[in-house]
N, C-alpha and C. Protein backbone atom coordinates (compact mmCIF):
# COMPACT_ATOMS: atom_id res chain seq x y z
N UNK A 1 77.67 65.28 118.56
CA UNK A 1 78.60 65.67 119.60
C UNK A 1 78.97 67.13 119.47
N UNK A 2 79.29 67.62 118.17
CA UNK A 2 79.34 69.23 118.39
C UNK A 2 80.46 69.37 116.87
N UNK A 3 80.49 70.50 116.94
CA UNK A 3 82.00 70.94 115.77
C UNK A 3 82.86 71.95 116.61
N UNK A 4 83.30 71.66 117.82
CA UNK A 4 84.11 72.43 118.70
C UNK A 4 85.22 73.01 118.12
N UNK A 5 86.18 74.09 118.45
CA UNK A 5 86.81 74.97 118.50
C UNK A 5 87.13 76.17 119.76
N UNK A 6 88.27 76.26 119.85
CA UNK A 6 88.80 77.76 120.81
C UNK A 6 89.73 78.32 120.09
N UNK A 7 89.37 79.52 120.20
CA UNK A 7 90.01 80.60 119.52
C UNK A 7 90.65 81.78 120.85
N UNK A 8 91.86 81.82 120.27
CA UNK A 8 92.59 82.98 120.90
C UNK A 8 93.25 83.83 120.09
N UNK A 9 93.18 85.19 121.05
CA UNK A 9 94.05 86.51 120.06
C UNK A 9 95.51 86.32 120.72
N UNK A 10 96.19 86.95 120.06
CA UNK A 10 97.55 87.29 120.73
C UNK A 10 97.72 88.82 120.12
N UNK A 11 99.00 89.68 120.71
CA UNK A 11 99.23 90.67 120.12
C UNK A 11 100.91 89.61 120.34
N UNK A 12 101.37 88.95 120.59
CA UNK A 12 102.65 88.97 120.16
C UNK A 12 103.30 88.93 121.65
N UNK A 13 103.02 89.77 122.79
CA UNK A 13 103.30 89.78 124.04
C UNK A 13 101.95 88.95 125.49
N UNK A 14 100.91 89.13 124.70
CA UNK A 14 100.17 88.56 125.61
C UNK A 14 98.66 87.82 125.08
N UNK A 15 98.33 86.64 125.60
CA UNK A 15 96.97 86.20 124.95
C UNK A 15 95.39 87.09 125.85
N UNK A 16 94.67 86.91 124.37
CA UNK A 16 93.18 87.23 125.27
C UNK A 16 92.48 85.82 125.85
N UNK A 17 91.55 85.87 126.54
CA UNK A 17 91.04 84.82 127.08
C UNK A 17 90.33 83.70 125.95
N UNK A 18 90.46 82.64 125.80
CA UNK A 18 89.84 81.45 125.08
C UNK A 18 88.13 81.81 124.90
N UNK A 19 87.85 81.82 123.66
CA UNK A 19 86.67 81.53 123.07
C UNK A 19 86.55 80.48 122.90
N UNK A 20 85.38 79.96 122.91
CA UNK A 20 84.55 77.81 122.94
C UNK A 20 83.72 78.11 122.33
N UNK A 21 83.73 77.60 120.93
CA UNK A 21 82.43 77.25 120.65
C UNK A 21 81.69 75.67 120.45
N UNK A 22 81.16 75.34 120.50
CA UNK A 22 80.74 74.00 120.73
C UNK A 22 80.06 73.56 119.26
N UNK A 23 79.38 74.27 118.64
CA UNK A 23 78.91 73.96 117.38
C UNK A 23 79.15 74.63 115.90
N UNK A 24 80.39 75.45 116.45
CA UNK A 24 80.74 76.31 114.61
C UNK A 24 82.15 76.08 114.76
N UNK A 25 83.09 75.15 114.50
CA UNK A 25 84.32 74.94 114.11
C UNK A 25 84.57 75.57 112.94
N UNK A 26 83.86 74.52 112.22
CA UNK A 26 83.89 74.78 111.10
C UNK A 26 83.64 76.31 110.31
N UNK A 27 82.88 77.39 111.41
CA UNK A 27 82.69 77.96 110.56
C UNK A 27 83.85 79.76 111.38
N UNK A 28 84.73 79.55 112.18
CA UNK A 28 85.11 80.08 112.74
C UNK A 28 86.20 80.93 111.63
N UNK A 29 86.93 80.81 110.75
CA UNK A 29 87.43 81.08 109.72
C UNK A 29 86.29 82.65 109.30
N UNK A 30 85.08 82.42 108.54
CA UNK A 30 83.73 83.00 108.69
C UNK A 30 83.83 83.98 109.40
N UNK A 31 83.47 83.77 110.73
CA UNK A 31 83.12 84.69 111.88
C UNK A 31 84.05 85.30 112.25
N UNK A 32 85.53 84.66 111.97
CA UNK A 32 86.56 86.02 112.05
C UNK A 32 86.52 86.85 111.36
N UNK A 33 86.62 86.70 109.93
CA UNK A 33 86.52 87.71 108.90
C UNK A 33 85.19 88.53 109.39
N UNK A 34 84.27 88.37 109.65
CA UNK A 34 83.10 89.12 109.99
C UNK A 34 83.11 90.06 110.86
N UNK A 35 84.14 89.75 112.10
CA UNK A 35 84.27 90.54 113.06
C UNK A 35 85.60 91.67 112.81
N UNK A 36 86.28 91.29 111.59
CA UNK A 36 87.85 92.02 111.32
C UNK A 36 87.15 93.55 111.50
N UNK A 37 85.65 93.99 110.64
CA UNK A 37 85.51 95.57 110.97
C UNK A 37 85.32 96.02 111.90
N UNK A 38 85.29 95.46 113.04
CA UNK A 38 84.66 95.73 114.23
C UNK A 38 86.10 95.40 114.89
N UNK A 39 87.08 94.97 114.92
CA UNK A 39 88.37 95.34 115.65
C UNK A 39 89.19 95.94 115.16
N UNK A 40 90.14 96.00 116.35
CA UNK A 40 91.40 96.85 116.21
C UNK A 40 92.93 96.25 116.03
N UNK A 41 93.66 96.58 115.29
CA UNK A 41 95.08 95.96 114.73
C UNK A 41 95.59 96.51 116.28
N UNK A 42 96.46 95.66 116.51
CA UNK A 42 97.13 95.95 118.04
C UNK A 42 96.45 95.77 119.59
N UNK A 43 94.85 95.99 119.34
CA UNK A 43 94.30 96.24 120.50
C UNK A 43 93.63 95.10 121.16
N UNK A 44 94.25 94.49 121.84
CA UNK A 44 93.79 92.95 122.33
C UNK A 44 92.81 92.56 122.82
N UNK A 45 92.22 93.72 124.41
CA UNK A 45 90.94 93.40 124.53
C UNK A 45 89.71 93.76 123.82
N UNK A 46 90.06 95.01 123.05
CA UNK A 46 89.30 95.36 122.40
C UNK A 46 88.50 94.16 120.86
N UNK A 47 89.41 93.71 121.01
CA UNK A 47 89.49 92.89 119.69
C UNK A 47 88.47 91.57 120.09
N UNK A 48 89.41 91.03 120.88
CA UNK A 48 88.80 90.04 121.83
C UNK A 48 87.11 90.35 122.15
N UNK A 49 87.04 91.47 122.43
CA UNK A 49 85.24 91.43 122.57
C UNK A 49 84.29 91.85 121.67
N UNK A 50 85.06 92.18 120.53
CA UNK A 50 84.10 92.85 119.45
C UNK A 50 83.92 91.19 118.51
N UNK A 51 84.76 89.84 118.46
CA UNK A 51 84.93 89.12 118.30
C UNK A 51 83.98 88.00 118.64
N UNK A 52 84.07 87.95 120.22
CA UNK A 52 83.34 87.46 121.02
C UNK A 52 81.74 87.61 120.74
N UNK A 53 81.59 89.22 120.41
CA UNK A 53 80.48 89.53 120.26
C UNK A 53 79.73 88.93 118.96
N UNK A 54 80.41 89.09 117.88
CA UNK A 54 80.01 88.71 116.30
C UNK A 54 79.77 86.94 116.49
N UNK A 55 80.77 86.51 117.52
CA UNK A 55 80.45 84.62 117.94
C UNK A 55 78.58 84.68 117.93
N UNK A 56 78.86 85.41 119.25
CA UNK A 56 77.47 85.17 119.87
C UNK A 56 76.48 86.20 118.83
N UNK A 57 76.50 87.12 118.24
CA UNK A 57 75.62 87.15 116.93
C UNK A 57 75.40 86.43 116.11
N UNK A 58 76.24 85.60 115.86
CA UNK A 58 76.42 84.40 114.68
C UNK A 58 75.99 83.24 115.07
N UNK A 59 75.50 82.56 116.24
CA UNK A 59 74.79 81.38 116.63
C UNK A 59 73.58 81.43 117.31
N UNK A 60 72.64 81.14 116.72
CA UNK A 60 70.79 81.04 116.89
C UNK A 60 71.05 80.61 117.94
N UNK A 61 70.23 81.12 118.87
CA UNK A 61 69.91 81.00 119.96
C UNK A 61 70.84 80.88 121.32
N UNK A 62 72.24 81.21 120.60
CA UNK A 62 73.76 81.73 121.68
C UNK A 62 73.88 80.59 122.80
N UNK A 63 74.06 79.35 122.18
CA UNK A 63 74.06 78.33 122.82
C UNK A 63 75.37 77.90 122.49
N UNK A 64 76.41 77.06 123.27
CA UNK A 64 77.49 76.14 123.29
C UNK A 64 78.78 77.14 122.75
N UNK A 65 78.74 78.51 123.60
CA UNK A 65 79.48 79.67 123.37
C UNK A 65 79.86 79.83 124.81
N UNK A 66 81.10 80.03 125.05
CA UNK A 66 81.61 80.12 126.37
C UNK A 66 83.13 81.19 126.26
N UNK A 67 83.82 81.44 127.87
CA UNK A 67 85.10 81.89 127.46
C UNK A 67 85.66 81.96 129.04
N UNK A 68 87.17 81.59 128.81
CA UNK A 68 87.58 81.19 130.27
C UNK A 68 89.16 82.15 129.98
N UNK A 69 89.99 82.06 131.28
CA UNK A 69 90.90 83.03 130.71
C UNK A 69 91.96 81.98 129.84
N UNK A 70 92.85 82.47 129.27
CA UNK A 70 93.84 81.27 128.88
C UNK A 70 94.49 80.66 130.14
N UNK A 71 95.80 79.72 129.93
CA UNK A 71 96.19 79.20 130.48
C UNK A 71 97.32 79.95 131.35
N UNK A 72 97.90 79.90 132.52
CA UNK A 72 99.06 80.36 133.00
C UNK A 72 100.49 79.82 132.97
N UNK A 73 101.11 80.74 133.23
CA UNK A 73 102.69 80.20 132.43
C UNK A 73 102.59 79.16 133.93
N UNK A 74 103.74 77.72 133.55
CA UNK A 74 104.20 77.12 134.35
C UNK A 74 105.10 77.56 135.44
N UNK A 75 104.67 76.93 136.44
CA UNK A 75 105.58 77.11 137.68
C UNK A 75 106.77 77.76 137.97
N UNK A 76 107.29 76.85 137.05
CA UNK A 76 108.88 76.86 136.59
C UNK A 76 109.43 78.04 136.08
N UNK A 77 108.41 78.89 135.50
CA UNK A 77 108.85 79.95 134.52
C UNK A 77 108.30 81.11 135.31
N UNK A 78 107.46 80.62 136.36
CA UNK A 78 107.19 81.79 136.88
C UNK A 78 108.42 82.63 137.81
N UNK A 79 108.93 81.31 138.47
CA UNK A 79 109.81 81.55 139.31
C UNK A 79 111.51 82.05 138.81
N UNK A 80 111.22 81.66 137.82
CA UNK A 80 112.04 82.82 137.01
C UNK A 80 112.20 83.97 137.18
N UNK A 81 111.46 84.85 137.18
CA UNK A 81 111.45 86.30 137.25
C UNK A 81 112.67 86.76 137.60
N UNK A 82 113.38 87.53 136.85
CA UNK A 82 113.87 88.44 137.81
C UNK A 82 113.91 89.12 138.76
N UNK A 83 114.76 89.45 139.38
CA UNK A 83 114.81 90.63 140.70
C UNK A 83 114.47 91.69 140.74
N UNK A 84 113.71 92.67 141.20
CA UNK A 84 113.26 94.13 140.77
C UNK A 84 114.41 94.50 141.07
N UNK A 85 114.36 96.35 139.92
CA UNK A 85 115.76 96.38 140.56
C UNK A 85 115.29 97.96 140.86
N UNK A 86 115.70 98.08 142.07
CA UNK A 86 115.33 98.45 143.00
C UNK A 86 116.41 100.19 143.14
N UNK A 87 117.50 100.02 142.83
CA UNK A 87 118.69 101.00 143.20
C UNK A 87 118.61 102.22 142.03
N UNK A 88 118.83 103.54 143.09
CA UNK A 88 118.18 104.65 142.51
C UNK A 88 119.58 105.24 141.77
N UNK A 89 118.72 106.32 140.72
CA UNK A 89 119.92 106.48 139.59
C UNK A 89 120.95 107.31 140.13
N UNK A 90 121.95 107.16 140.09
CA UNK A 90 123.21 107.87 140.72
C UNK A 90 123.62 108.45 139.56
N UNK A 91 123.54 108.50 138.47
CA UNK A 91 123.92 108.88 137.01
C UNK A 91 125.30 108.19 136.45
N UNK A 92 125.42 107.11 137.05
CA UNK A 92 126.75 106.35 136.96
C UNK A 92 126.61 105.70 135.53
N UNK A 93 127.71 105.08 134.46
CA UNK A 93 127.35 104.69 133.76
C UNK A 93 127.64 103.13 134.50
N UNK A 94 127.51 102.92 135.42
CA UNK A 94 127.71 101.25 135.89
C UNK A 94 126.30 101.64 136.21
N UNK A 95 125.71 102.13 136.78
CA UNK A 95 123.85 102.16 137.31
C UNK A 95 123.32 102.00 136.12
N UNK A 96 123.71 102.88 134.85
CA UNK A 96 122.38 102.33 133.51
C UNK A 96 123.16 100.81 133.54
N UNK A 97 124.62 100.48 133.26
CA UNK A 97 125.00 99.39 132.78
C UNK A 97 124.01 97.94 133.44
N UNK A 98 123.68 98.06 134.79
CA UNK A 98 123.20 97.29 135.37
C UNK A 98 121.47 97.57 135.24
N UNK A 99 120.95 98.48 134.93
CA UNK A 99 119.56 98.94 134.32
C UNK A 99 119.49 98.32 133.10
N UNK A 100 119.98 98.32 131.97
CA UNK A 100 120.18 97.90 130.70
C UNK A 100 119.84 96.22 130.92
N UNK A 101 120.94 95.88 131.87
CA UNK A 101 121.10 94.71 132.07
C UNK A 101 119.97 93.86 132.55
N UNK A 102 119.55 93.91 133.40
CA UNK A 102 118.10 94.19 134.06
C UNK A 102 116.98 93.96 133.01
N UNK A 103 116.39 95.20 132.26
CA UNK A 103 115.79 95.57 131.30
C UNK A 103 115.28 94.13 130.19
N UNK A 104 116.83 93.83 129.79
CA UNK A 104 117.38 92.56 128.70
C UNK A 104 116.62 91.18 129.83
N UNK A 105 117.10 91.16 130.72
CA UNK A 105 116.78 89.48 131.35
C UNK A 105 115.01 89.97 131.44
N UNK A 106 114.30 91.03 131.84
CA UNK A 106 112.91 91.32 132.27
C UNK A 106 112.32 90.93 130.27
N UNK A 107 113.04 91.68 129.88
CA UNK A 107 112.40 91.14 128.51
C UNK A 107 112.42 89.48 127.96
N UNK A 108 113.60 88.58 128.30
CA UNK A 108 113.93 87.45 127.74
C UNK A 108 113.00 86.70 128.39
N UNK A 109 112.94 86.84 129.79
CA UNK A 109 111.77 86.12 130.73
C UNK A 109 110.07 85.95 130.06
N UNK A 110 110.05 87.43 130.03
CA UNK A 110 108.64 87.63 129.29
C UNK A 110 108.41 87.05 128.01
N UNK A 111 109.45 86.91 127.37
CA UNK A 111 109.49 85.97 125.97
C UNK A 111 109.23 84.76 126.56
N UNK A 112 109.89 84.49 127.55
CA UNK A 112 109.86 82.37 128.13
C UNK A 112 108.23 82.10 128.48
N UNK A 113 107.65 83.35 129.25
CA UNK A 113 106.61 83.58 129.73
C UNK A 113 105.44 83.41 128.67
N UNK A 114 105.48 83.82 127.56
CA UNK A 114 104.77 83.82 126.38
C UNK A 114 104.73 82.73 125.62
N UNK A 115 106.36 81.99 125.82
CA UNK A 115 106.61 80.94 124.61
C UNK A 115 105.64 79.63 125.17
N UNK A 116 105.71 79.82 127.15
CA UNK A 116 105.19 78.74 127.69
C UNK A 116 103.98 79.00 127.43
N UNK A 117 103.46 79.84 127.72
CA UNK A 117 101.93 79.31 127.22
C UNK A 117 101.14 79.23 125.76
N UNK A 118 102.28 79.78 124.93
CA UNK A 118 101.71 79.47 123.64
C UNK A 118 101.99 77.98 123.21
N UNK A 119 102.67 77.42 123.88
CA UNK A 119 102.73 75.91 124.11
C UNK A 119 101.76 75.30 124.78
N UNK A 120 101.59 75.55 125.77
CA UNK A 120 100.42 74.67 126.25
C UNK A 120 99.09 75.05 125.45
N UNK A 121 98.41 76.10 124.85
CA UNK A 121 97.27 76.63 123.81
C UNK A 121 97.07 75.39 122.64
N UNK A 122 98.71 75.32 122.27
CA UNK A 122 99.33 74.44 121.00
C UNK A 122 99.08 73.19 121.39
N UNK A 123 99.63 72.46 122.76
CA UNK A 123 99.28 71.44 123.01
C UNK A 123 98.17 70.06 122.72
N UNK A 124 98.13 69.14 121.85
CA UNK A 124 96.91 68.36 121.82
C UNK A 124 96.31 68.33 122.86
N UNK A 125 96.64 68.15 123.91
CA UNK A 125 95.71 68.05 125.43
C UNK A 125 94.74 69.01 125.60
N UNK A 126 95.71 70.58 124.98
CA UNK A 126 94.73 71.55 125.34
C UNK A 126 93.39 71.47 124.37
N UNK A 127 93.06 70.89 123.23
CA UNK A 127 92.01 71.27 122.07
C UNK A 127 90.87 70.19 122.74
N UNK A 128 89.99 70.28 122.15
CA UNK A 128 88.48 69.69 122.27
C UNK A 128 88.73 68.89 121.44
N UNK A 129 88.91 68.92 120.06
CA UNK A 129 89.42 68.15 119.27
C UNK A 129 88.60 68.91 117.84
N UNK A 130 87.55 68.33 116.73
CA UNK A 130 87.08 68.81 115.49
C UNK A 130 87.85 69.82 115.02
N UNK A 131 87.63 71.40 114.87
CA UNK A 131 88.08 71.58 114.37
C UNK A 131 89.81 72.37 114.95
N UNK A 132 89.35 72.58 116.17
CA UNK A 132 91.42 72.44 117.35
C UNK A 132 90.92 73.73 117.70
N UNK A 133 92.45 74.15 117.79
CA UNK A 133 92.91 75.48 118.27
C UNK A 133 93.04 76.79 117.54
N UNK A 134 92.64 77.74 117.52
CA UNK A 134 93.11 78.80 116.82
C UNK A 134 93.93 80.00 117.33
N UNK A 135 94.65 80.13 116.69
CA UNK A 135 95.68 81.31 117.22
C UNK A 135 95.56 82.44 116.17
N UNK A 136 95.01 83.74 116.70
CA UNK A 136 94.49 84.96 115.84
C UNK A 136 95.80 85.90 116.51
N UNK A 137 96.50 86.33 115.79
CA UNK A 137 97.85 87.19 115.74
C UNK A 137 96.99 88.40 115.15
N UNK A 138 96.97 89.55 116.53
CA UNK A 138 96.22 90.89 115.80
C UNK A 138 97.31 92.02 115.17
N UNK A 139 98.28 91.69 115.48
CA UNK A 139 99.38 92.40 114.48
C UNK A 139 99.17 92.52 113.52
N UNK A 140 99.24 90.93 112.36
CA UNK A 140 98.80 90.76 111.06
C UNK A 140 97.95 89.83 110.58
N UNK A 141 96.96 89.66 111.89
CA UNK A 141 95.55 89.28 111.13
C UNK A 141 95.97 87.57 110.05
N UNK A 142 97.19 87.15 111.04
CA UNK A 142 97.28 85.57 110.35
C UNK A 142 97.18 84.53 111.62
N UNK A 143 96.05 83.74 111.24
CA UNK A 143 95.76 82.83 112.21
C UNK A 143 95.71 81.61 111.85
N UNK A 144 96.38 80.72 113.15
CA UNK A 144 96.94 78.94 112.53
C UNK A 144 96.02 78.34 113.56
N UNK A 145 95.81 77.17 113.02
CA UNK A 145 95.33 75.81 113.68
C UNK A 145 95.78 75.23 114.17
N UNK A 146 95.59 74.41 115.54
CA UNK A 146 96.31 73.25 115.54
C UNK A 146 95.80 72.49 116.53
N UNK A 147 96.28 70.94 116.01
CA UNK A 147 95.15 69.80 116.91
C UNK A 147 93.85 69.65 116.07
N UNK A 148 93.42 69.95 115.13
CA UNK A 148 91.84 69.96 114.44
C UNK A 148 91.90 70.01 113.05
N UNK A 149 90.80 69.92 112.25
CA UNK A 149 90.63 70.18 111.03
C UNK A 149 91.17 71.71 110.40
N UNK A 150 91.26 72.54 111.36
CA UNK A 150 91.79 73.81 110.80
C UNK A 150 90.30 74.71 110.38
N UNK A 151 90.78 74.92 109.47
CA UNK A 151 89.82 76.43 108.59
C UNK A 151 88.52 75.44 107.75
N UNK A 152 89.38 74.22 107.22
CA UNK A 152 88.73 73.58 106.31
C UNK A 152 89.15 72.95 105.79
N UNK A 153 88.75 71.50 105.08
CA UNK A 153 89.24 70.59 104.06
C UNK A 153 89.58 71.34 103.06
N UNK A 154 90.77 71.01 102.11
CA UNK A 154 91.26 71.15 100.79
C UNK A 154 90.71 70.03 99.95
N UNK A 155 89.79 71.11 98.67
CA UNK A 155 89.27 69.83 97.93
C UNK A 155 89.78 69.92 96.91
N UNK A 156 90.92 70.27 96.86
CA UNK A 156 91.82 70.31 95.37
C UNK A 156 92.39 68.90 94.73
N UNK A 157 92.47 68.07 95.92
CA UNK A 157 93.04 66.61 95.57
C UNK A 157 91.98 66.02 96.36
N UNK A 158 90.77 65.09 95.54
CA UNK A 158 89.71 64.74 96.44
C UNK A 158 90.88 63.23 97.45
N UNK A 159 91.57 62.56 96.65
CA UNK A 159 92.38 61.29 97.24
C UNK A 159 93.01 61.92 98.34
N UNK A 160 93.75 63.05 98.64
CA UNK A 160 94.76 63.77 99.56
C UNK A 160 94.24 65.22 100.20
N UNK A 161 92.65 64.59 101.10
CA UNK A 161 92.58 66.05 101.66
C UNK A 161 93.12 66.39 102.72
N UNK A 162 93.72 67.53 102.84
CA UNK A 162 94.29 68.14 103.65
C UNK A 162 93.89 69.14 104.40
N UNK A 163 94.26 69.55 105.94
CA UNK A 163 93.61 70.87 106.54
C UNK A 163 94.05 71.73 106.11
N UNK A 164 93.58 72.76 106.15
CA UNK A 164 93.85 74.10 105.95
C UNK A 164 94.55 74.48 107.61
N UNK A 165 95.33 75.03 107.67
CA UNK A 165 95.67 74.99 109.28
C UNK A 165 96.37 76.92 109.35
N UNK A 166 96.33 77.40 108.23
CA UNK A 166 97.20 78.83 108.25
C UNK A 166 95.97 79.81 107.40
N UNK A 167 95.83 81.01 107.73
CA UNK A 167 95.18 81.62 107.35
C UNK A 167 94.90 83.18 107.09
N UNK A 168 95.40 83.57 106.30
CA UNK A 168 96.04 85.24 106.08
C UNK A 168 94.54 85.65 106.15
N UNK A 169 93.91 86.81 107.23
CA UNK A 169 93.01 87.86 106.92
C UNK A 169 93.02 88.93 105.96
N UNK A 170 92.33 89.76 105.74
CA UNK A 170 92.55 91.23 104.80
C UNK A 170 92.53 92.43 105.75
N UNK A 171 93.91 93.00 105.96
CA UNK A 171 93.93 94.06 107.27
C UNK A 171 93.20 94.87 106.73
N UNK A 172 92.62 94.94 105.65
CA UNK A 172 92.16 96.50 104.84
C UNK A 172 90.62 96.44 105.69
N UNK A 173 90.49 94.83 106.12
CA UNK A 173 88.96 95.07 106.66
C UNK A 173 88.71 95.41 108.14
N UNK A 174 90.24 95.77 108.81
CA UNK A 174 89.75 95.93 109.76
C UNK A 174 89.59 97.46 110.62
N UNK A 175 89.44 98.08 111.37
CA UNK A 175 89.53 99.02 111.79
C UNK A 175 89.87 99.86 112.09
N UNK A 176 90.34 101.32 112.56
CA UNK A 176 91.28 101.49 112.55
C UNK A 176 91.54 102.02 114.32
């Protein structure tokens, strides 16, 4: 049936589009580290395709490799948004007061905006299932599992194996 996996970047404010692979779950842990010299700390799309690229270097014959965008925030959260705000600066300190103000709800939204879809990514519904979901944080290069086997079995306790589901990179390998 396959060793499926999707992998996504985040910088913290926004996701890159879902990587599928259909036959390297297991070895996706691997192929990140492989691709860390070839991206950039902070730079999302950039990252995202130098990534993408090392996938499809890394599987004979570039089969059961795909990529769709992520998911969109819910309805609910869209319609959220705030109001543009629209009113020109008079140099009043009630005009920043209400700019400031503004500013704060445009930011809290965009947090709701983020939190929702890093929920649905997280979601069991959303994974294929083997080895799940991955979430690659290009800030600091620590990426979690979830829904799947993770990174890998722990064979430290053969009676109590466990996933590996968290996974610190080495920023030293990546680019600059």
């Amino acid at each position: 049936m396959g060793d499926r996996a999707l992998v996504v970047l985040t910088d913290g404010r926004k996701f890159s589009p879902v990587l599928y692979t259909h036959f390297h779950g297991g070895r996706v842990g691997q192929i990140i580290e492989a691709a860390l010299p070839r991206m950039r700390l902070g730079d999302l799309p950039y990252s995202f395709a130098r990534l993408a690229g090392v996938f499809h270097e890394s599987i004979s014959g570039n089969h059961g490799l795909g990529c769709w965008n992520s998911p969109v925030p819910s309805a609910d959260t869209l319609a959220a948004e705030p109001p543009d705000f629209d009113e020109r600066d008079d140099g009043s300190a009630e005009w920043r007061t209400r700019r400031d103000e503004r500013r704060q709800k445009v930011k809290e939204w965009r947090e709701k905006v983020y939190a929702d879809v890093a929920a649905q990514i997280q979601d069991k519904e959303y994974s294929h299932g083997d080895a799940g979901v991955f979430i690659l944080d290009i800030r600091d290069w620590k990426a979690t599992a979830y829904n799947g086997y993770g990174f890998e079995l722990d064979d430290e306790d053969e009676d109590e194996k466990s996933p590996v589901l968290v996974k610190q990179f080495d920023e030293a390998l990546v680019s600059d």
